[in-house]
C-alpha atoms as a PDB file:
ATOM      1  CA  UNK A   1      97.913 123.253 118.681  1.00  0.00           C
ATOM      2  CA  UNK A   2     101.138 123.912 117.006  1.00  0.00           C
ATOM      3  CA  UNK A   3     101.530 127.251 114.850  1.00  0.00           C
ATOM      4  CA  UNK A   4     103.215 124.893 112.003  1.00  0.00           C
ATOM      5  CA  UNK A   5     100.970 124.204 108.665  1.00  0.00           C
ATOM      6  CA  UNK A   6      99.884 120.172 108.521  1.00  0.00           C
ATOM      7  CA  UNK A   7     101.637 118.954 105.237  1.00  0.00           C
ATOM      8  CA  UNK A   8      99.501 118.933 101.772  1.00  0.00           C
ATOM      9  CA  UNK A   9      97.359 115.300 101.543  1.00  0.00           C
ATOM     10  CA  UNK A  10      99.540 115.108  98.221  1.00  0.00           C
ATOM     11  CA  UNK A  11     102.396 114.540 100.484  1.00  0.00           C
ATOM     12  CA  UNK A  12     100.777 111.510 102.063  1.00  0.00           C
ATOM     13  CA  UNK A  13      99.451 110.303  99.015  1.00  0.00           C
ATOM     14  CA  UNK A  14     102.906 110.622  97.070  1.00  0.00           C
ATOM     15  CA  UNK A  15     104.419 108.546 100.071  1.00  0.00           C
ATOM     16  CA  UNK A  16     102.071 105.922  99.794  1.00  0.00           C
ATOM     17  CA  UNK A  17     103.868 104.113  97.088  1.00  0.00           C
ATOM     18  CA  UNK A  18     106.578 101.797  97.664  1.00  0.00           C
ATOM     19  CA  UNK A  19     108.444 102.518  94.092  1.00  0.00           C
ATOM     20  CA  UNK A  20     107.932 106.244  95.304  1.00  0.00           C
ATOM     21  CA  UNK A  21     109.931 105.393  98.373  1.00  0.00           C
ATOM     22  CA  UNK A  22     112.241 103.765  96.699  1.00  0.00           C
ATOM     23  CA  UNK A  23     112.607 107.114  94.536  1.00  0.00           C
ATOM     24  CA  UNK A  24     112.834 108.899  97.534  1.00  0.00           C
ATOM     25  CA  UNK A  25     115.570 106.792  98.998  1.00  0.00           C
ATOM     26  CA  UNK A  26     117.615 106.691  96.284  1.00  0.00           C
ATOM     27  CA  UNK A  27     117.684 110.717  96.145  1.00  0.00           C
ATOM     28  CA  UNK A  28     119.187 110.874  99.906  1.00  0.00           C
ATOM     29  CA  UNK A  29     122.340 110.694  97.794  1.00  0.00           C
ATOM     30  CA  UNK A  30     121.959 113.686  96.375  1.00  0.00           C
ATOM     31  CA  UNK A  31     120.496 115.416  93.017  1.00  0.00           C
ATOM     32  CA  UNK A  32     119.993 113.060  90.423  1.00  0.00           C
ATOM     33  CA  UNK A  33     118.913 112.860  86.657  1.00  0.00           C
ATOM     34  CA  UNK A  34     115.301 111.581  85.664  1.00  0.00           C
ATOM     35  CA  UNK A  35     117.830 109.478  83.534  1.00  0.00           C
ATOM     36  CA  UNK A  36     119.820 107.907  86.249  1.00  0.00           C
ATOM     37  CA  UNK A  37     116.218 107.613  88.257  1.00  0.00           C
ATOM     38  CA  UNK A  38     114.887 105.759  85.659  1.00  0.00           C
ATOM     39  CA  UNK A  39     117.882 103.156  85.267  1.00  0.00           C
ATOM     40  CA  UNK A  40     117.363 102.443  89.237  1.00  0.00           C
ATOM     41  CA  UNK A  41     113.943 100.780  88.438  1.00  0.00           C
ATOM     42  CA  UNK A  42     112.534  97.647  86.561  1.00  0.00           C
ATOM     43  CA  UNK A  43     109.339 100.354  85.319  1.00  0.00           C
ATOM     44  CA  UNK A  44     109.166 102.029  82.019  1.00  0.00           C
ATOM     45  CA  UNK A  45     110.340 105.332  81.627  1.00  0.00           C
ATOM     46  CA  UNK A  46     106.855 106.839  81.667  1.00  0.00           C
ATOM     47  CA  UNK A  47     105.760 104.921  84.978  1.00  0.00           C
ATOM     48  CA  UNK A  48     108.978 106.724  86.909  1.00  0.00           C
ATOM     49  CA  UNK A  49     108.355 109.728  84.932  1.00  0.00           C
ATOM     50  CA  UNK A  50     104.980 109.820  86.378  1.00  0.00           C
ATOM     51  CA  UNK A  51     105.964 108.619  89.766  1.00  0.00           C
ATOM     52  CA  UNK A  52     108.283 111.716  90.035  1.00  0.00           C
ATOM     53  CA  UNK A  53     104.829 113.986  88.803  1.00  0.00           C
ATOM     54  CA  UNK A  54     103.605 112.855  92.310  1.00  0.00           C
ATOM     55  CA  UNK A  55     106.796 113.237  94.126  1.00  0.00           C
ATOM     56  CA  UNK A  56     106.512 116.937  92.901  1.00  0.00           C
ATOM     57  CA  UNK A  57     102.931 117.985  93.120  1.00  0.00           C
ATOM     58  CA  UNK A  58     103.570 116.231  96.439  1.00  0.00           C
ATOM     59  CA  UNK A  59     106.170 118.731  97.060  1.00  0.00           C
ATOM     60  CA  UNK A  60     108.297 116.109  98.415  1.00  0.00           C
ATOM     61  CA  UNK A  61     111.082 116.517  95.153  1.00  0.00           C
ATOM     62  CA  UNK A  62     112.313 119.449  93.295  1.00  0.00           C
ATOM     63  CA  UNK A  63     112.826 119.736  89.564  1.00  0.00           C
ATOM     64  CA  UNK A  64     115.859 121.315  88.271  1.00  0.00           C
ATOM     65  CA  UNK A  65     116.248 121.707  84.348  1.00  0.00           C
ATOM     66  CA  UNK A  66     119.985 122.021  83.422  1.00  0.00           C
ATOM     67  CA  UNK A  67     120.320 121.673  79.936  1.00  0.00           C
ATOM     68  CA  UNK A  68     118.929 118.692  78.307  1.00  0.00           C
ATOM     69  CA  UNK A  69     118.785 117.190  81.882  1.00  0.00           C
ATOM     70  CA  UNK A  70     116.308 117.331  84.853  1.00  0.00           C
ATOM     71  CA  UNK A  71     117.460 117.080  88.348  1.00  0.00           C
ATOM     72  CA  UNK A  72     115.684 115.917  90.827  1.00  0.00           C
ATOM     73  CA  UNK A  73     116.382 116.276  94.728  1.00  0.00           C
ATOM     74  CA  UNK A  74     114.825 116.114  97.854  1.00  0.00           C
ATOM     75  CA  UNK A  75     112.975 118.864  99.188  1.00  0.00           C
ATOM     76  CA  UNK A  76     113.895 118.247 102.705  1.00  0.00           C
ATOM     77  CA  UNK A  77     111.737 121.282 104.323  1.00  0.00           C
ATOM     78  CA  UNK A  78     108.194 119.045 103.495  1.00  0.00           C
ATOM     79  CA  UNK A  79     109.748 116.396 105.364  1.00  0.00           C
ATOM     80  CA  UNK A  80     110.398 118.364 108.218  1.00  0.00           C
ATOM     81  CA  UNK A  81     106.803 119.555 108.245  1.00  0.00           C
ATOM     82  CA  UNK A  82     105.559 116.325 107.789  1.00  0.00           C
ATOM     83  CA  UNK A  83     107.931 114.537 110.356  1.00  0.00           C
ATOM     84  CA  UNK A  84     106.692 117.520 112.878  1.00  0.00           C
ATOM     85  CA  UNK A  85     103.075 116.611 111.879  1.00  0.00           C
ATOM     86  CA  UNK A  86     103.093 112.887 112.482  1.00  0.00           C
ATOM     87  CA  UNK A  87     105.235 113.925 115.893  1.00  0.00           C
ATOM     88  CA  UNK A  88     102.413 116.163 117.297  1.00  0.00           C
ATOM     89  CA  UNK A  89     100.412 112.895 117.390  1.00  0.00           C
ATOM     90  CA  UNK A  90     102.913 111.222 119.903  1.00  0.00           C
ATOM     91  CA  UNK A  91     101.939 114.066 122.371  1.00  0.00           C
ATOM     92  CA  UNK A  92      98.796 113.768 123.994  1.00  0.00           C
ATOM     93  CA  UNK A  93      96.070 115.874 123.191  1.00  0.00           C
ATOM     94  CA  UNK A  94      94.743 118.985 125.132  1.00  0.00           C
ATOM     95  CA  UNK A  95      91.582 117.857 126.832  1.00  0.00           C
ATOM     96  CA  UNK A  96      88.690 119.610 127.582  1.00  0.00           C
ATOM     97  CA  UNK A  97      87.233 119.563 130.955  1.00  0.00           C
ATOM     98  CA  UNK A  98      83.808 118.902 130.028  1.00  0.00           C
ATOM     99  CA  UNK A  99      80.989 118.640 132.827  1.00  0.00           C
ATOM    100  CA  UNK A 100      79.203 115.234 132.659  1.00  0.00           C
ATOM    101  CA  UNK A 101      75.843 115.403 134.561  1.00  0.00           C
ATOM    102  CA  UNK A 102      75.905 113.056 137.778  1.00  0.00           C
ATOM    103  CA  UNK A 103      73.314 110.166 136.232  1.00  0.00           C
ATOM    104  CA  UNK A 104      71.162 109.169 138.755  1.00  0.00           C
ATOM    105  CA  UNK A 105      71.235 105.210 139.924  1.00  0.00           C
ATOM    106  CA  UNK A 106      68.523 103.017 137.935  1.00  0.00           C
ATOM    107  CA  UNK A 107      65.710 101.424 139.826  1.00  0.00           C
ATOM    108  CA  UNK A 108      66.122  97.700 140.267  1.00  0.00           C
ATOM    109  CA  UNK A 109      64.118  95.659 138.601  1.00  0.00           C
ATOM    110  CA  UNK A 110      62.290  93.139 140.560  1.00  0.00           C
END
C-alpha cells in the first residue's frame, strides 16, 4: 500500500457536481474573484457562493481575502493526492496466497 494519505470523502463529494466542475475548470486560469465566478454561471449568487463552501471544505480551492475581494484558486496539491489515489487502483492489488482446502469429489448420484 502506498505511504500517501487517500484524499478527504469531501473531495469526492465536492467533485461530484457538474457546476462544481465547471468552477473548477474555470479556475485553471488562474485566481479569480467570487465576483468574476459568479458572472461565469446562470445560478444566483448564493448557489455559487455555496458551491465554492464545498470546493473549500473539499479542500479542492483556496480562499484568499484581499480587500473587499475573495480569491479563489486551485489548490493543486489535493489533486495530486487524489489523482495518485484513483491511480493506485489501475495497479493490481497485492494478493494473498491463501490455502484453499483440496474439496473432495461429490458422490454421483444414481
Amino acid at each position: 500500500m502506498q505511504s500517501r494519505r487517500s484524499p478527504a470523502p469531501a473531495a469526492y463529494r465536492a467533485l461530484a457536481d457538474d457546476t462544481r466542475r465547471q468552477i473548477l475548470e474555470y479556475l485553471r486560469g488562474g485566481p479569480r474573484t467570487s465576483g468574476e465566478i459568479a458572472d461565469q454561471f446562470h445560478s444566483s449568487w448564493p448557489t455559487i457562493s455555496r458551491h465554492l463552501a464545498v470546493l473549500r471544505s473539499g479542500g479542492l480551492v483556496t480562499a484568499e481575502r484581499r480587500g473587499q475581494a475573495i480569491y479563489y484558486e486551485l489548490n493543486t496539491s489535493v489533486f495530486e493526492d487524489l489523482v495518485q489515489h484513483l491511480m493506485g487502483w489501475m495497479k493490481p492489488a497485492k494478493r494473498q496466497t491463501v490455502s484453499k482446502a483440496v474439496s473432495k469429489p461429490r458422490p454421483q448420484e444414481a
